[in-house]
C-alpha atoms as a PDB file:
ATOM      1  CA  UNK A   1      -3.463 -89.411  -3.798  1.00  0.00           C
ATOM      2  CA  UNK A   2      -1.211 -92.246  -5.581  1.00  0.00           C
ATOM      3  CA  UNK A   3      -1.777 -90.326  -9.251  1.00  0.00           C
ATOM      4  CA  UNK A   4      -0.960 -86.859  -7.418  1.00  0.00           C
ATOM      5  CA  UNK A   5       2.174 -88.384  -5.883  1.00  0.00           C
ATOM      6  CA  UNK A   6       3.159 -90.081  -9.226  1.00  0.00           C
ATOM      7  CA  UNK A   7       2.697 -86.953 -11.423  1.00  0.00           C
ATOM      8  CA  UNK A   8       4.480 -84.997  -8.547  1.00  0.00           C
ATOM      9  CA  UNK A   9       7.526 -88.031  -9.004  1.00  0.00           C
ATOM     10  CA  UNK A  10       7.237 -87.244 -12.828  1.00  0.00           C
ATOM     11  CA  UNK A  11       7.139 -83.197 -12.714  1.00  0.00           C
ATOM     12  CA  UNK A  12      10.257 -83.488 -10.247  1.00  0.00           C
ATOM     13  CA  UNK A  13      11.927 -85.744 -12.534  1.00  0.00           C
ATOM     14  CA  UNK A  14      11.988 -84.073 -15.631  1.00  0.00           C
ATOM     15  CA  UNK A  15      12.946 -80.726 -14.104  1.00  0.00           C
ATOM     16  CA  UNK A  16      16.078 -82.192 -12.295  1.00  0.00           C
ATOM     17  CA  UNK A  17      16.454 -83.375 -15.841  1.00  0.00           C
ATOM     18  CA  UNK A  18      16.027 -79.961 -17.378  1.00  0.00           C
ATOM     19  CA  UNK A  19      19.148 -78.351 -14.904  1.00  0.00           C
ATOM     20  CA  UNK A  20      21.399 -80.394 -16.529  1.00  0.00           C
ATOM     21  CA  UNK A  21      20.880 -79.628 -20.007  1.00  0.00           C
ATOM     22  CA  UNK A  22      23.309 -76.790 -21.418  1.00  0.00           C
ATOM     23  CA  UNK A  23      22.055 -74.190 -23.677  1.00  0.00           C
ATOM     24  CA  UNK A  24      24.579 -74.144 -26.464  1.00  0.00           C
ATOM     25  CA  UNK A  25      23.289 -70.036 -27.518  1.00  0.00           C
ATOM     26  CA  UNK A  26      24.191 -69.498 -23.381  1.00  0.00           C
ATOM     27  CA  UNK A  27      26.119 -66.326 -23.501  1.00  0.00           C
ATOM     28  CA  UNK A  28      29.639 -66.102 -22.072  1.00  0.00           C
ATOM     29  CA  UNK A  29      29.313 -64.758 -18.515  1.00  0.00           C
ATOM     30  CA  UNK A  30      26.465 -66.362 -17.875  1.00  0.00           C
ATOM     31  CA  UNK A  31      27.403 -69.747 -17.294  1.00  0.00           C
ATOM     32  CA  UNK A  32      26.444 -70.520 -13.284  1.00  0.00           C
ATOM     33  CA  UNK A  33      27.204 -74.264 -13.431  1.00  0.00           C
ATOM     34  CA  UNK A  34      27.511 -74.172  -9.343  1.00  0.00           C
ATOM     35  CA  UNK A  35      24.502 -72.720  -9.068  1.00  0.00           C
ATOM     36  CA  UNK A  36      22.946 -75.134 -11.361  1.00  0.00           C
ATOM     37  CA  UNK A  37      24.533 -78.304  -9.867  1.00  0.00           C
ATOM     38  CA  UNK A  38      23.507 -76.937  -6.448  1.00  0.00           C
ATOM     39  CA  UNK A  39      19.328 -76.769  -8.122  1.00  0.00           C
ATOM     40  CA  UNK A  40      19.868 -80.629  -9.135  1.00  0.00           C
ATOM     41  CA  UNK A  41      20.681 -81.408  -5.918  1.00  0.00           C
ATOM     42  CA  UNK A  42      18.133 -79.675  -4.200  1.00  0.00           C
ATOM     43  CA  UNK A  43      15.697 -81.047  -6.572  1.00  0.00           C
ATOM     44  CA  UNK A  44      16.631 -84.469  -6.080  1.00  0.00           C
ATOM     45  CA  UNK A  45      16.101 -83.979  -2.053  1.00  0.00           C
ATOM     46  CA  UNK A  46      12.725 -82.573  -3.056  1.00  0.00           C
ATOM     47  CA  UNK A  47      11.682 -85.774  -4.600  1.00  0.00           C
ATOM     48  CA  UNK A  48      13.282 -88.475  -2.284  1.00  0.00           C
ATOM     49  CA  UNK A  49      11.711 -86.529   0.808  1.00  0.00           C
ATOM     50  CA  UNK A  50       8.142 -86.326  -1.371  1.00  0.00           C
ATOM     51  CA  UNK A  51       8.966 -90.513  -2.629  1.00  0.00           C
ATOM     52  CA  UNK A  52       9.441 -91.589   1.362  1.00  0.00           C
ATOM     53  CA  UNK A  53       7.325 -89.474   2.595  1.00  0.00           C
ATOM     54  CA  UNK A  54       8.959 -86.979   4.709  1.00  0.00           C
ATOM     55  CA  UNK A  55       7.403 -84.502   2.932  1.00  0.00           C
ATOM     56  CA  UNK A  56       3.802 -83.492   2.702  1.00  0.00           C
ATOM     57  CA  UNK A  57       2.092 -82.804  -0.978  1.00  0.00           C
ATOM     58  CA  UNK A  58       1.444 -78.951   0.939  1.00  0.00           C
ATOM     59  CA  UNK A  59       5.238 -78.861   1.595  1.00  0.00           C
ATOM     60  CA  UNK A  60       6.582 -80.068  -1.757  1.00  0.00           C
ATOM     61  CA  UNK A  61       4.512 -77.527  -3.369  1.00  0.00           C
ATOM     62  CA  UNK A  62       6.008 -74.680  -1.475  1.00  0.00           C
ATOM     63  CA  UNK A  63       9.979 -75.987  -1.980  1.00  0.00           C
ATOM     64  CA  UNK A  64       9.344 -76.522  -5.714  1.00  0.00           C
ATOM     65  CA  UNK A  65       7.711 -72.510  -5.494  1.00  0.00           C
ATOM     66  CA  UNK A  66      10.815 -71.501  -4.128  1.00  0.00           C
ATOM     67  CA  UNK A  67      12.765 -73.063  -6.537  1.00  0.00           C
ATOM     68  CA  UNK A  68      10.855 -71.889  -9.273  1.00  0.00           C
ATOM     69  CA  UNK A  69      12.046 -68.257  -7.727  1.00  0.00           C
ATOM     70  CA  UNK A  70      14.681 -69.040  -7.500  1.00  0.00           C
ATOM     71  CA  UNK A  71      14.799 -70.125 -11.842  1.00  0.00           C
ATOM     72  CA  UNK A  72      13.344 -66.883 -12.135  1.00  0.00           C
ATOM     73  CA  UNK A  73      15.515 -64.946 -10.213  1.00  0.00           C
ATOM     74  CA  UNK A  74      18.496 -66.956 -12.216  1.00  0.00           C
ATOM     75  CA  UNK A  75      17.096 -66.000 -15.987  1.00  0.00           C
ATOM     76  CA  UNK A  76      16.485 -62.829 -15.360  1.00  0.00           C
ATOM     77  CA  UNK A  77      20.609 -62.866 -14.103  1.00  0.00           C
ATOM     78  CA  UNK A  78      21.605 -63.899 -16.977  1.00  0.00           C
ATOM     79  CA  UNK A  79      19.274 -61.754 -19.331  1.00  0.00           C
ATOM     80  CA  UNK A  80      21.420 -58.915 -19.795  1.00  0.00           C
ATOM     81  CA  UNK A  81      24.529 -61.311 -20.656  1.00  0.00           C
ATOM     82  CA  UNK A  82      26.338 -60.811 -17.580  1.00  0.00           C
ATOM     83  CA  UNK A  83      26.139 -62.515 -14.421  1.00  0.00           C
ATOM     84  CA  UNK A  84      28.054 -59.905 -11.607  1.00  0.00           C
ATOM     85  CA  UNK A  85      29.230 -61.114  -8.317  1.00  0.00           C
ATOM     86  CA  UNK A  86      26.570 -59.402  -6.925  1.00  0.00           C
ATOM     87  CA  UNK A  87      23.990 -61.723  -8.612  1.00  0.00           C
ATOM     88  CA  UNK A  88      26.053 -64.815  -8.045  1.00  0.00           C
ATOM     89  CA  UNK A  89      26.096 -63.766  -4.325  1.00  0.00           C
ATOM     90  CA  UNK A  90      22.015 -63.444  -4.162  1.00  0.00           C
ATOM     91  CA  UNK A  91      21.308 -66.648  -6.062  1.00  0.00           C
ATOM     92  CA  UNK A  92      23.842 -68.640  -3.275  1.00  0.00           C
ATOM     93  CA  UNK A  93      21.985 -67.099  -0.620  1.00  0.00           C
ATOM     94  CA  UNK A  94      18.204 -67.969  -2.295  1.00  0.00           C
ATOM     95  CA  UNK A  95      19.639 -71.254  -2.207  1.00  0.00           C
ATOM     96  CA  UNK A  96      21.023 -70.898   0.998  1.00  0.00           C
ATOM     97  CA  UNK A  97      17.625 -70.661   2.148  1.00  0.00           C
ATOM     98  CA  UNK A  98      15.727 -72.957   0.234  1.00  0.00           C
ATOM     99  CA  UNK A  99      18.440 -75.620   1.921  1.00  0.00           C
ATOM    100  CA  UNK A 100      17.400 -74.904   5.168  1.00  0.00           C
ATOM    101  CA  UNK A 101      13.808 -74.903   3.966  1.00  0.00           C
ATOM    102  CA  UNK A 102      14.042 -78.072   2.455  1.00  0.00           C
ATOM    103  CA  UNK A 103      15.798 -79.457   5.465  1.00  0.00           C
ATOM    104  CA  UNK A 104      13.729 -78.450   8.228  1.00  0.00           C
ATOM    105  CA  UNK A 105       9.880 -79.580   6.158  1.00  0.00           C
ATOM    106  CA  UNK A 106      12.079 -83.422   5.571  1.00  0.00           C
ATOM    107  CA  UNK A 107      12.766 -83.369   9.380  1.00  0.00           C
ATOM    108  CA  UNK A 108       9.072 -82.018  10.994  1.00  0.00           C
ATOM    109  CA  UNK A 109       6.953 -84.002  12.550  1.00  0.00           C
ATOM    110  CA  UNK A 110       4.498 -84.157   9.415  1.00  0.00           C
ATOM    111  CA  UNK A 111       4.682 -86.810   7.167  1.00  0.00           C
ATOM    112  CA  UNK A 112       2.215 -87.473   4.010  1.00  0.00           C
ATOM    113  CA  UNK A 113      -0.351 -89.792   4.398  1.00  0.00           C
ATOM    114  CA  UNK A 114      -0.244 -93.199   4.163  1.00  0.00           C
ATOM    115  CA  UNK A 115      -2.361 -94.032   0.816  1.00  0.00           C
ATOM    116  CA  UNK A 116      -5.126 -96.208   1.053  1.00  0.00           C
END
């Protein structure tokens, strides 16, 4: 369980890492730093809940799904060159919701397991 929870600690580190890094080919339009800044932080919360164990290894496999969406639904966004309000709008409210999700798993009743 220790190796799980230390490859989880690495996985979440290096894609909070990842957000901040700028693509210098990024077209214009498609910059979404908010949006970006708003993944790092959820991303950190992901991996102090999963470090004091607030989070189970179940739940911090479902929040980083959603946030892998939520990447997804972010590239393909920007892959016509243009983010629109409209797509702005959706991402905020993906992340609106993966806030709440992250909040209420950190403040269940489970916790992970001691190891041992």
């Amino acid at each position: 369980m220790k190796t799980l929870h230390t490859a989880l600690i690495a996985t979440l580190a290096l894609a909070g890492a990842g957000a901040f890094a700028q693509t210098p080919a990024a077209a214009p339009g498609t910059n979404t730093p908010r949006v970006d800044q708003r993944e790092a932080n959820q991303q950190a919360r992901i991996a102090s809940g999963a470090a004091n164990g607030s989070l189970t290894a179940h739940e911090t496999q479902r929040l980083e799904k959603e946030q892998a969406r939520i990447d997804t639904a972010e590239a393909k966004a920007k892959s016509d060159g243009t983010v629109t309000a409209k797509e702005r709008r959706r991402l905020h409210a993906m992340q609106d919701g993966a806030s709440r999700d992250i909040h209420r798993k950190r403040h269940n009743a489970r916790a992970a397991s001691a190891p041992g």
